[in-house]
PDB file of N, CA and C in Angstrom:
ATOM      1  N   UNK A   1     -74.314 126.898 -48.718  1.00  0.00           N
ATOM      2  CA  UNK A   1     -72.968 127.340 -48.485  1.00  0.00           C
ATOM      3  C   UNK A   1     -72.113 126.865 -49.656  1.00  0.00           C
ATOM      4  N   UNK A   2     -71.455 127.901 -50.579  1.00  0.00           N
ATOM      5  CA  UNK A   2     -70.702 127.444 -51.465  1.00  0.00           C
ATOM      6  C   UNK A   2     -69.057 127.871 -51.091  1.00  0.00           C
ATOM      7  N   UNK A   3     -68.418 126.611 -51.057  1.00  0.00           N
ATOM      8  CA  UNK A   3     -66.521 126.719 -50.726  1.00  0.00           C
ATOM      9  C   UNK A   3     -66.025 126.659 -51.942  1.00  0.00           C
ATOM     10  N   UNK A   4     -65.013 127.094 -52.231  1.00  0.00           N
ATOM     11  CA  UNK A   4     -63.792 127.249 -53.450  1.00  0.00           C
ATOM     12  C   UNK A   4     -62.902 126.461 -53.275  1.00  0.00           C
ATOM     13  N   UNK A   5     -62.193 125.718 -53.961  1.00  0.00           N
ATOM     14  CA  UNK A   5     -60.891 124.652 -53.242  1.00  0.00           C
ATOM     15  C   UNK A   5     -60.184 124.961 -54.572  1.00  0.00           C
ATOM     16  N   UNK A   6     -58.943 124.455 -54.130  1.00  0.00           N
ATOM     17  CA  UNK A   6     -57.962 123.994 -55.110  1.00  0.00           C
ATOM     18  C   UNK A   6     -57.484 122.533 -55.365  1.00  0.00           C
ATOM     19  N   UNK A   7     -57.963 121.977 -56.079  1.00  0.00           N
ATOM     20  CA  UNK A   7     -57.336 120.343 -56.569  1.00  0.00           C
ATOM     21  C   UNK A   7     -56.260 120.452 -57.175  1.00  0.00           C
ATOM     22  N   UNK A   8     -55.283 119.761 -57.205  1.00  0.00           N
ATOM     23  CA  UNK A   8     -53.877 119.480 -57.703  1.00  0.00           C
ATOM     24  C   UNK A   8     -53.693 117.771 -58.027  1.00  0.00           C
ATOM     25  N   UNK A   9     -53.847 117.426 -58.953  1.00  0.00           N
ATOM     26  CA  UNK A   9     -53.855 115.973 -59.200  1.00  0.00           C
ATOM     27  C   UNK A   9     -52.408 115.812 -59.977  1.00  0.00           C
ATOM     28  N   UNK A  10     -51.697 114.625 -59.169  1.00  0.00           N
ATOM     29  CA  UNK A  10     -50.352 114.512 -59.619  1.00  0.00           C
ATOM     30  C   UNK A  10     -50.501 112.971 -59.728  1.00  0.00           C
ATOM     31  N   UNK A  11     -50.558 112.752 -60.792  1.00  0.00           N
ATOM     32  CA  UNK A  11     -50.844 110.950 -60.786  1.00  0.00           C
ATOM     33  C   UNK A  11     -49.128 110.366 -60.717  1.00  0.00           C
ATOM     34  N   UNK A  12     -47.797 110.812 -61.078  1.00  0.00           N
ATOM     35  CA  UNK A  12     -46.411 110.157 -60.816  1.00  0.00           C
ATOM     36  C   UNK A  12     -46.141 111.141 -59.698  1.00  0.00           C
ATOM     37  N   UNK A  13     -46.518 111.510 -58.304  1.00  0.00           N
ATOM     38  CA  UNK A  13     -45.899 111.552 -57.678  1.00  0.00           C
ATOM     39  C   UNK A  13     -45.425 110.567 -56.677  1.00  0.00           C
ATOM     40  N   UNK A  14     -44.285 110.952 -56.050  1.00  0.00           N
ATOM     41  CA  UNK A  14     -43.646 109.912 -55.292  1.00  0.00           C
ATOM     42  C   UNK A  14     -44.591 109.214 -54.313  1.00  0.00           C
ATOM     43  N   UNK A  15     -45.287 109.658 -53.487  1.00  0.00           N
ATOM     44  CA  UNK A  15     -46.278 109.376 -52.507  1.00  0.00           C
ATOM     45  C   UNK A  15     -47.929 109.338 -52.664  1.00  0.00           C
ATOM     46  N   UNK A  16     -48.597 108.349 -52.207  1.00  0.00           N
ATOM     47  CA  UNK A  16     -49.845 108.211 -52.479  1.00  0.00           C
ATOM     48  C   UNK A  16     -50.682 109.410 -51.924  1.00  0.00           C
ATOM     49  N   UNK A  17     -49.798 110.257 -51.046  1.00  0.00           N
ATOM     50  CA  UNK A  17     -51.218 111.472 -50.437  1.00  0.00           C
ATOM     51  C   UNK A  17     -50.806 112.805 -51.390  1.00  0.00           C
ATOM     52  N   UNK A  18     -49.745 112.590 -51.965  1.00  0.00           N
ATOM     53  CA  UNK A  18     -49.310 114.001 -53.088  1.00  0.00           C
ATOM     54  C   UNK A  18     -50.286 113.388 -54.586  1.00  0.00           C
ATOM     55  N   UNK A  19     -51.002 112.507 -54.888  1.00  0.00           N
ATOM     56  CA  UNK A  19     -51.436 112.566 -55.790  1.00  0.00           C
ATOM     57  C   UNK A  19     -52.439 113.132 -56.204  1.00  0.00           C
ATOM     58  N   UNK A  20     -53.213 113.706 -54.752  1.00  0.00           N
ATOM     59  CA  UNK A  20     -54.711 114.616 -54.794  1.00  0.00           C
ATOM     60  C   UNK A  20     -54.832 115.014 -54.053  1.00  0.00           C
ATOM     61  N   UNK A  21     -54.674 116.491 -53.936  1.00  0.00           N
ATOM     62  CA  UNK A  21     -54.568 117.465 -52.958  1.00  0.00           C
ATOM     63  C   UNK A  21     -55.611 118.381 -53.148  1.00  0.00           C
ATOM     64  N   UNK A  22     -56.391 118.428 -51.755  1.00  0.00           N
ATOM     65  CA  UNK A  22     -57.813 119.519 -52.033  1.00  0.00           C
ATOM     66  C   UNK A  22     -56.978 120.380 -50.773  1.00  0.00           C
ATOM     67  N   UNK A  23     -57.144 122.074 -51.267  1.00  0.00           N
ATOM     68  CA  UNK A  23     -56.563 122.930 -50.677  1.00  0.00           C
ATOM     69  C   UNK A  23     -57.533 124.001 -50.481  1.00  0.00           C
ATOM     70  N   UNK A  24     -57.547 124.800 -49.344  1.00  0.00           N
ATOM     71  CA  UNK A  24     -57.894 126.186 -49.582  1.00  0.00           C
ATOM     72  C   UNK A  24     -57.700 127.184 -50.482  1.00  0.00           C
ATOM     73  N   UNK A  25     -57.721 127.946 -51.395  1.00  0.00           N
ATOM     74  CA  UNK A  25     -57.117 128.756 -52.145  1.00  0.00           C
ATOM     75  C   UNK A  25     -56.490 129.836 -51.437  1.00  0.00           C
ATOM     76  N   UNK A  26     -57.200 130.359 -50.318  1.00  0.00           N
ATOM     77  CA  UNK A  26     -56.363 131.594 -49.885  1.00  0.00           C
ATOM     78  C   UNK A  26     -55.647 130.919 -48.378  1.00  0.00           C
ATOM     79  N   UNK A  27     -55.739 129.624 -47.513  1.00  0.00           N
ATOM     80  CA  UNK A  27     -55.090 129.514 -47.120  1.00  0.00           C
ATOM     81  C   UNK A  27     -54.183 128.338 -46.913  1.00  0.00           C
ATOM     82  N   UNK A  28     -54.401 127.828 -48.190  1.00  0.00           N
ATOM     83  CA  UNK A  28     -53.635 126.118 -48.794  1.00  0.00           C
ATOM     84  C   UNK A  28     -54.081 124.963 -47.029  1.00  0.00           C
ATOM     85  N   UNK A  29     -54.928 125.681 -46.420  1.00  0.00           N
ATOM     86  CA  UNK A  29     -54.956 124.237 -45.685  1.00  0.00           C
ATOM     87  C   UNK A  29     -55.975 123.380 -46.396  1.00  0.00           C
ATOM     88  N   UNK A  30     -56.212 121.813 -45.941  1.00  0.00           N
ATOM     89  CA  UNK A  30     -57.044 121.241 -46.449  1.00  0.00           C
ATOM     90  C   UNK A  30     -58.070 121.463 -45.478  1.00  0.00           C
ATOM     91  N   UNK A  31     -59.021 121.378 -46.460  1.00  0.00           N
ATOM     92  CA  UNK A  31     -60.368 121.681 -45.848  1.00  0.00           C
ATOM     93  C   UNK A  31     -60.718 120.581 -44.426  1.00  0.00           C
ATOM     94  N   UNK A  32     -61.913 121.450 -43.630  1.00  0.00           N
ATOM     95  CA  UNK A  32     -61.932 120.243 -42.399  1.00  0.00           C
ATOM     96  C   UNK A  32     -63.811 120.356 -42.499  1.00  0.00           C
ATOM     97  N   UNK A  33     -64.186 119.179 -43.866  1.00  0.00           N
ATOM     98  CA  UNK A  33     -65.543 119.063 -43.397  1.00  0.00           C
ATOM     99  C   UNK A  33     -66.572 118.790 -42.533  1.00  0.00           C
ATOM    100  N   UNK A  34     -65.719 118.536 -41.701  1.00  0.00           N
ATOM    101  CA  UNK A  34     -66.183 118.250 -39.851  1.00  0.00           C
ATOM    102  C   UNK A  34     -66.745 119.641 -39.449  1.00  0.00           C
ATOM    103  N   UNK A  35     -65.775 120.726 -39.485  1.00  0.00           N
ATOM    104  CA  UNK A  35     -66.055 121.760 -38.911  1.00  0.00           C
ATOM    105  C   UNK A  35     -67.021 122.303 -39.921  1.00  0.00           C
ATOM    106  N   UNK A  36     -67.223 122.011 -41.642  1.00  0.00           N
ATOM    107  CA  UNK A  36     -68.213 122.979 -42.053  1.00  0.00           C
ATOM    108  C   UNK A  36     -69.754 122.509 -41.788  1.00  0.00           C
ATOM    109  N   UNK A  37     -69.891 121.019 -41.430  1.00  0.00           N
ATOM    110  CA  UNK A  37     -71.054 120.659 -40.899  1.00  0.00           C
ATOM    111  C   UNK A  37     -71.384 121.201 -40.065  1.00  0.00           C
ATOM    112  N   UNK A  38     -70.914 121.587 -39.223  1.00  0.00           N
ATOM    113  CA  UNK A  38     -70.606 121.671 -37.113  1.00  0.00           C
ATOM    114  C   UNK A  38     -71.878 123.017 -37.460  1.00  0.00           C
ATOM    115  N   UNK A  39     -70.782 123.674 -38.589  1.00  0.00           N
ATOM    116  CA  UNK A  39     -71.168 124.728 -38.595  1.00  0.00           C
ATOM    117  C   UNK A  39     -72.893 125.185 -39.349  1.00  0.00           C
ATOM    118  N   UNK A  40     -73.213 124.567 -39.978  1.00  0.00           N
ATOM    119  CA  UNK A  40     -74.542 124.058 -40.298  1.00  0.00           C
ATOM    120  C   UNK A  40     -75.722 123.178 -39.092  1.00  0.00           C
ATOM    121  N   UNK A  41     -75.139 121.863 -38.913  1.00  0.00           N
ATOM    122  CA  UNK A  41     -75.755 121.846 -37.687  1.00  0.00           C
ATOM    123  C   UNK A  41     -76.140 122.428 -36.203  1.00  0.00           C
ATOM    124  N   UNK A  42     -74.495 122.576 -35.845  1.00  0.00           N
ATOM    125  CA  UNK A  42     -74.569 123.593 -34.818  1.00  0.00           C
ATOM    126  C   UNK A  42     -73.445 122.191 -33.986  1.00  0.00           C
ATOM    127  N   UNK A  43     -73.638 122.556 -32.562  1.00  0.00           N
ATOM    128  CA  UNK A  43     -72.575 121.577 -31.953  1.00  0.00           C
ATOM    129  C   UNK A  43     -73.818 121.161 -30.542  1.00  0.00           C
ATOM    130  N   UNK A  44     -75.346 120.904 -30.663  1.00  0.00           N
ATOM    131  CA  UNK A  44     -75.549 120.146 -29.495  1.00  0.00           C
ATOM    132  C   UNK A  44     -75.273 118.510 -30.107  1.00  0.00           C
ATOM    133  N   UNK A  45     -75.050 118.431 -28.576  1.00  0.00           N
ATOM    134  CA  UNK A  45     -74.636 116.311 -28.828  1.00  0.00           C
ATOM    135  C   UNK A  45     -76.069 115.984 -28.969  1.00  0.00           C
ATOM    136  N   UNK A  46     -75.311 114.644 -29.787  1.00  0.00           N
ATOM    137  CA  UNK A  46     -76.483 113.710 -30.707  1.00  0.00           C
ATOM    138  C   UNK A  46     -76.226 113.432 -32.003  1.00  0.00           C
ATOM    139  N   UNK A  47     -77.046 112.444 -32.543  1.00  0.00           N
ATOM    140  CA  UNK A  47     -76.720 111.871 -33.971  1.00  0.00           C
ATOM    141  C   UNK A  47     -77.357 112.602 -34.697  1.00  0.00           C
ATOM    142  N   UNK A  48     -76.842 112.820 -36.368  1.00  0.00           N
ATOM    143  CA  UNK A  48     -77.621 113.710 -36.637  1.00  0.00           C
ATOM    144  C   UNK A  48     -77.647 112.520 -38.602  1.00  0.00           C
ATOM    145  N   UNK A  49     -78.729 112.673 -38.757  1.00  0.00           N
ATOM    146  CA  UNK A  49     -78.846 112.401 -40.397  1.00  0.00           C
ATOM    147  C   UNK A  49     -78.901 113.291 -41.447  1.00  0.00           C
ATOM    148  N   UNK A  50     -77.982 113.154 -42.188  1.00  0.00           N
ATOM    149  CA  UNK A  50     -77.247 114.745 -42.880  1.00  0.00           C
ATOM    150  C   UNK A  50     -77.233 114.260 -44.615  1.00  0.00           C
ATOM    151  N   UNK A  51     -77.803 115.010 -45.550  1.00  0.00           N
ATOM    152  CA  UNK A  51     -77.394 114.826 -46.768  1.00  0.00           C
ATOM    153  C   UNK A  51     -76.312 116.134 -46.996  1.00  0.00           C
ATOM    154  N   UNK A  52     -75.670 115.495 -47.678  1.00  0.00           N
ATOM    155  CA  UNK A  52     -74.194 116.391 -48.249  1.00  0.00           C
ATOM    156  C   UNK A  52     -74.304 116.257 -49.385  1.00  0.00           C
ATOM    157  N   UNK A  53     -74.517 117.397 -50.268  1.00  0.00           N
ATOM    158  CA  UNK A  53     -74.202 117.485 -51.619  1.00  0.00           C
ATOM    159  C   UNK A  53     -73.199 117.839 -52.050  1.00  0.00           C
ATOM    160  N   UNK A  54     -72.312 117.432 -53.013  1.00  0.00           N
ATOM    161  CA  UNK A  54     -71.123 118.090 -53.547  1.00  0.00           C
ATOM    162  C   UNK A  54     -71.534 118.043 -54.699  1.00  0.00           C
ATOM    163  N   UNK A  55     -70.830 119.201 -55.364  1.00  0.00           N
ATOM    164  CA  UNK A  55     -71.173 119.519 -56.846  1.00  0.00           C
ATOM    165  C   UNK A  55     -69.749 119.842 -57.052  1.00  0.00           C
ATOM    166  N   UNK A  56     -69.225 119.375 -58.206  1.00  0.00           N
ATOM    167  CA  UNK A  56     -67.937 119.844 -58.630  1.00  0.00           C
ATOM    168  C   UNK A  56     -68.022 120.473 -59.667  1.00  0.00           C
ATOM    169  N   UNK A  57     -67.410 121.395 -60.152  1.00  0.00           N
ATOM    170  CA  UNK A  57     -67.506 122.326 -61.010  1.00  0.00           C
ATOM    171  C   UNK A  57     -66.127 122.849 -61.495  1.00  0.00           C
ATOM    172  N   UNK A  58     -65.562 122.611 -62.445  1.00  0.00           N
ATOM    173  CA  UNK A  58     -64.358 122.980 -62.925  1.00  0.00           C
ATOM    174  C   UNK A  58     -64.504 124.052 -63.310  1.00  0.00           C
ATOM    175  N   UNK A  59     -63.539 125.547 -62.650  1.00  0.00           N
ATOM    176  CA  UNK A  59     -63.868 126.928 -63.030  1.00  0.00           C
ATOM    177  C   UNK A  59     -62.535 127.378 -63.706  1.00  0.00           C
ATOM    178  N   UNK A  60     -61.195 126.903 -63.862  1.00  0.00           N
ATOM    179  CA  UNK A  60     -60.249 127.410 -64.349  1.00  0.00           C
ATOM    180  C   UNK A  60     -59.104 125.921 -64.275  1.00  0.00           C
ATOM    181  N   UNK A  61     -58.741 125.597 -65.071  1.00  0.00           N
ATOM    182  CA  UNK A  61     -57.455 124.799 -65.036  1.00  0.00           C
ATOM    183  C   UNK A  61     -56.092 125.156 -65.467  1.00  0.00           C
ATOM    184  N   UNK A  62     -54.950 124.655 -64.282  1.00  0.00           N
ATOM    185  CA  UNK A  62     -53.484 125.827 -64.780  1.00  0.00           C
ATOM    186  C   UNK A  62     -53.062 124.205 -65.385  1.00  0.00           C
ATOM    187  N   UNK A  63     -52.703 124.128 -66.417  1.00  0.00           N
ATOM    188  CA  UNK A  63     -51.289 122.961 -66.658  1.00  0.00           C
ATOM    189  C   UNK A  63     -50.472 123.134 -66.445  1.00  0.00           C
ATOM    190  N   UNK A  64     -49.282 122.260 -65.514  1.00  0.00           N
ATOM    191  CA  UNK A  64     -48.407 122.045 -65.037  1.00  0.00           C
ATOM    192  C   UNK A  64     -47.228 121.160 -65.937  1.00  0.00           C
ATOM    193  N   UNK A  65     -46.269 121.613 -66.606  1.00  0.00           N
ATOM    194  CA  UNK A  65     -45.493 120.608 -67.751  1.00  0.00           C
ATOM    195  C   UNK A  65     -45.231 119.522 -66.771  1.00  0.00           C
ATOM    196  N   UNK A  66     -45.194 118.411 -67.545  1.00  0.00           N
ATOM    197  CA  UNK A  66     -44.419 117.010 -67.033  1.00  0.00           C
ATOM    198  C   UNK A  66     -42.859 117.481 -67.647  1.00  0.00           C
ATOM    199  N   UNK A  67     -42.057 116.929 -66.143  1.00  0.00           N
ATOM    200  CA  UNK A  67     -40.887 117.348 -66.522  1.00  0.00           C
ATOM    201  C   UNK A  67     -40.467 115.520 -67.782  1.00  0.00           C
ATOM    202  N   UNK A  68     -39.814 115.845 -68.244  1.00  0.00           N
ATOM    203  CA  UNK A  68     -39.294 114.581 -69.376  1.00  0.00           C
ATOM    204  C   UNK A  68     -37.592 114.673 -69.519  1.00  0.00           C
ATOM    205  N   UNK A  69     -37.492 113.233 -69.535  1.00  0.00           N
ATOM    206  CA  UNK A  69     -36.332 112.602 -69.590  1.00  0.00           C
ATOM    207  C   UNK A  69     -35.506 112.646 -70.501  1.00  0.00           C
ATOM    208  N   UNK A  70     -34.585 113.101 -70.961  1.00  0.00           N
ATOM    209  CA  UNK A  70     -33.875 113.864 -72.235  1.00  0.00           C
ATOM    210  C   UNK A  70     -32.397 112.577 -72.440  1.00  0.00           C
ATOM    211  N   UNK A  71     -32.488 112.017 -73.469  1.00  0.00           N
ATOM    212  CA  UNK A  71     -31.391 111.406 -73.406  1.00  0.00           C
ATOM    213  C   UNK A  71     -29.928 112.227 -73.769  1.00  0.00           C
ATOM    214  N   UNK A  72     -28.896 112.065 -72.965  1.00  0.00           N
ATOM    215  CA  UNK A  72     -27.837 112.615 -73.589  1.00  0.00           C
ATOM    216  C   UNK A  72     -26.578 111.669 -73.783  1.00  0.00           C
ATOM    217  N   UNK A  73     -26.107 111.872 -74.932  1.00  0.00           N
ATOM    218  CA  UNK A  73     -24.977 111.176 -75.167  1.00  0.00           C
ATOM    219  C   UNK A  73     -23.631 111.771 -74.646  1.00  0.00           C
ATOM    220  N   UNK A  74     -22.693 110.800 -74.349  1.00  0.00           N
ATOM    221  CA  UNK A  74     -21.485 111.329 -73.450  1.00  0.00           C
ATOM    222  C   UNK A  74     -20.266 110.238 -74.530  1.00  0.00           C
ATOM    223  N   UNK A  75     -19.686 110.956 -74.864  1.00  0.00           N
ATOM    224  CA  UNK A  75     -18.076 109.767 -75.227  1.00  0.00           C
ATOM    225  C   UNK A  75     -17.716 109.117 -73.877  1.00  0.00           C
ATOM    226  N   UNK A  76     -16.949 108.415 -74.921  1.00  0.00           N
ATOM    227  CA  UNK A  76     -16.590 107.401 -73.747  1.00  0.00           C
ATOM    228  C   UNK A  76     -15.046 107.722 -73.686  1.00  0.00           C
ATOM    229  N   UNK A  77     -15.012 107.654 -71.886  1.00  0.00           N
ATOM    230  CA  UNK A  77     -13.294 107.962 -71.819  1.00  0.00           C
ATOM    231  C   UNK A  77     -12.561 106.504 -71.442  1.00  0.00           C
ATOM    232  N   UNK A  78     -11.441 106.645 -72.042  1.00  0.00           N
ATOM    233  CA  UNK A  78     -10.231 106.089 -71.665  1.00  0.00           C
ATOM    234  C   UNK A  78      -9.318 106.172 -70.364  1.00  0.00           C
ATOM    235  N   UNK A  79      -8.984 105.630 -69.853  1.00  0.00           N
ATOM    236  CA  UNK A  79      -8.727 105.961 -68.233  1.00  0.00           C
ATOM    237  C   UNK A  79      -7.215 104.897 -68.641  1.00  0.00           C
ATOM    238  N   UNK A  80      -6.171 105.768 -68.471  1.00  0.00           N
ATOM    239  CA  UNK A  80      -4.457 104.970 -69.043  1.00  0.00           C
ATOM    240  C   UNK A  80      -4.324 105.144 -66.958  1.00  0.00           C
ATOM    241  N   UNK A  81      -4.173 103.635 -66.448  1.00  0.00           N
ATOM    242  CA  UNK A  81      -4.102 103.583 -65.291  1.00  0.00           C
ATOM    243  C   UNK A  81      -2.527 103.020 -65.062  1.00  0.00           C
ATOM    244  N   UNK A  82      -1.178 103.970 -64.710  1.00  0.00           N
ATOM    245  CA  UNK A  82       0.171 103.469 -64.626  1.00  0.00           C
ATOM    246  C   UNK A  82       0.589 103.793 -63.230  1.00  0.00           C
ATOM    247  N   UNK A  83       1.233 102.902 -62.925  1.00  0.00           N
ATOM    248  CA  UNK A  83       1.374 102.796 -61.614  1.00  0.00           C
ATOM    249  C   UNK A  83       2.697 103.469 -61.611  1.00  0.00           C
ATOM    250  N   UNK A  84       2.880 104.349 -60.612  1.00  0.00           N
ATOM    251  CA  UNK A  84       4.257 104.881 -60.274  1.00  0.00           C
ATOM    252  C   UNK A  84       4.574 104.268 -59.001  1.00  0.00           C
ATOM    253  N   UNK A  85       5.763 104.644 -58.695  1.00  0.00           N
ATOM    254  CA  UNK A  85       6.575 103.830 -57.827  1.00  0.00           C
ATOM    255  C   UNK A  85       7.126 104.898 -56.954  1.00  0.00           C
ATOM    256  N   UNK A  86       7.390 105.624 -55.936  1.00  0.00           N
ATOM    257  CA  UNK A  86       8.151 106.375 -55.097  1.00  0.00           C
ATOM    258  C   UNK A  86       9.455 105.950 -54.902  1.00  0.00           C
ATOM    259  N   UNK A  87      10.703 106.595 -55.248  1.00  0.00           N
ATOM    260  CA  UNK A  87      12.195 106.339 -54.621  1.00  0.00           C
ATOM    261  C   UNK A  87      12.420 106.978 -53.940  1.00  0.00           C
ATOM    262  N   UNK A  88      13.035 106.570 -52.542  1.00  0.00           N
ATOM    263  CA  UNK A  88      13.206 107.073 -51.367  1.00  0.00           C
ATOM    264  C   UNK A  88      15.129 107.725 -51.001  1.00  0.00           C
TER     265      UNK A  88
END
């Protein structure tokens, strides 16, 4: 049985589970290797001793730009703070 996935590796993202994401391609869920065994073994109860091979195979890579930090310079303002007074 050969599956297709999508990996997305984000090493600065904010959260430790956005840094590696294995997806479906056509339906972005993550895969549930529970059910593709089930589906190989079958579902009577009992223990079962199972070799799993994975083979990874890189078939296309998209690059994604790193967004980057742009310095900008700003003048500096003057702020003339005079107090007015209300006459009643």
């Amino acid at each position: 049985m050969k599956k297709h996935y999508i990996l997305t590796l984000n090493p600065t993202a904010k959260h430790q589970w956005d840094r590696c994401i294995l997806r479906d391609p056509i339906t972005a869920e993550h895969p549930n290797l529970e059910s593709l065994i089930t589906q190989v073994v079958g579902e009577d109860t009992g223990s079962y001793l199972i070799a799993l091979n994975i083979e990874i195979q890189v078939l296309e890579k998209a690059v994604h730009p790193q967004p980057q930090k742009v310095p900008v310079e700003t003048p500096a303002v003057i702020v003339n703070q005079q107090r007015s007074e209300l006459v009643a």
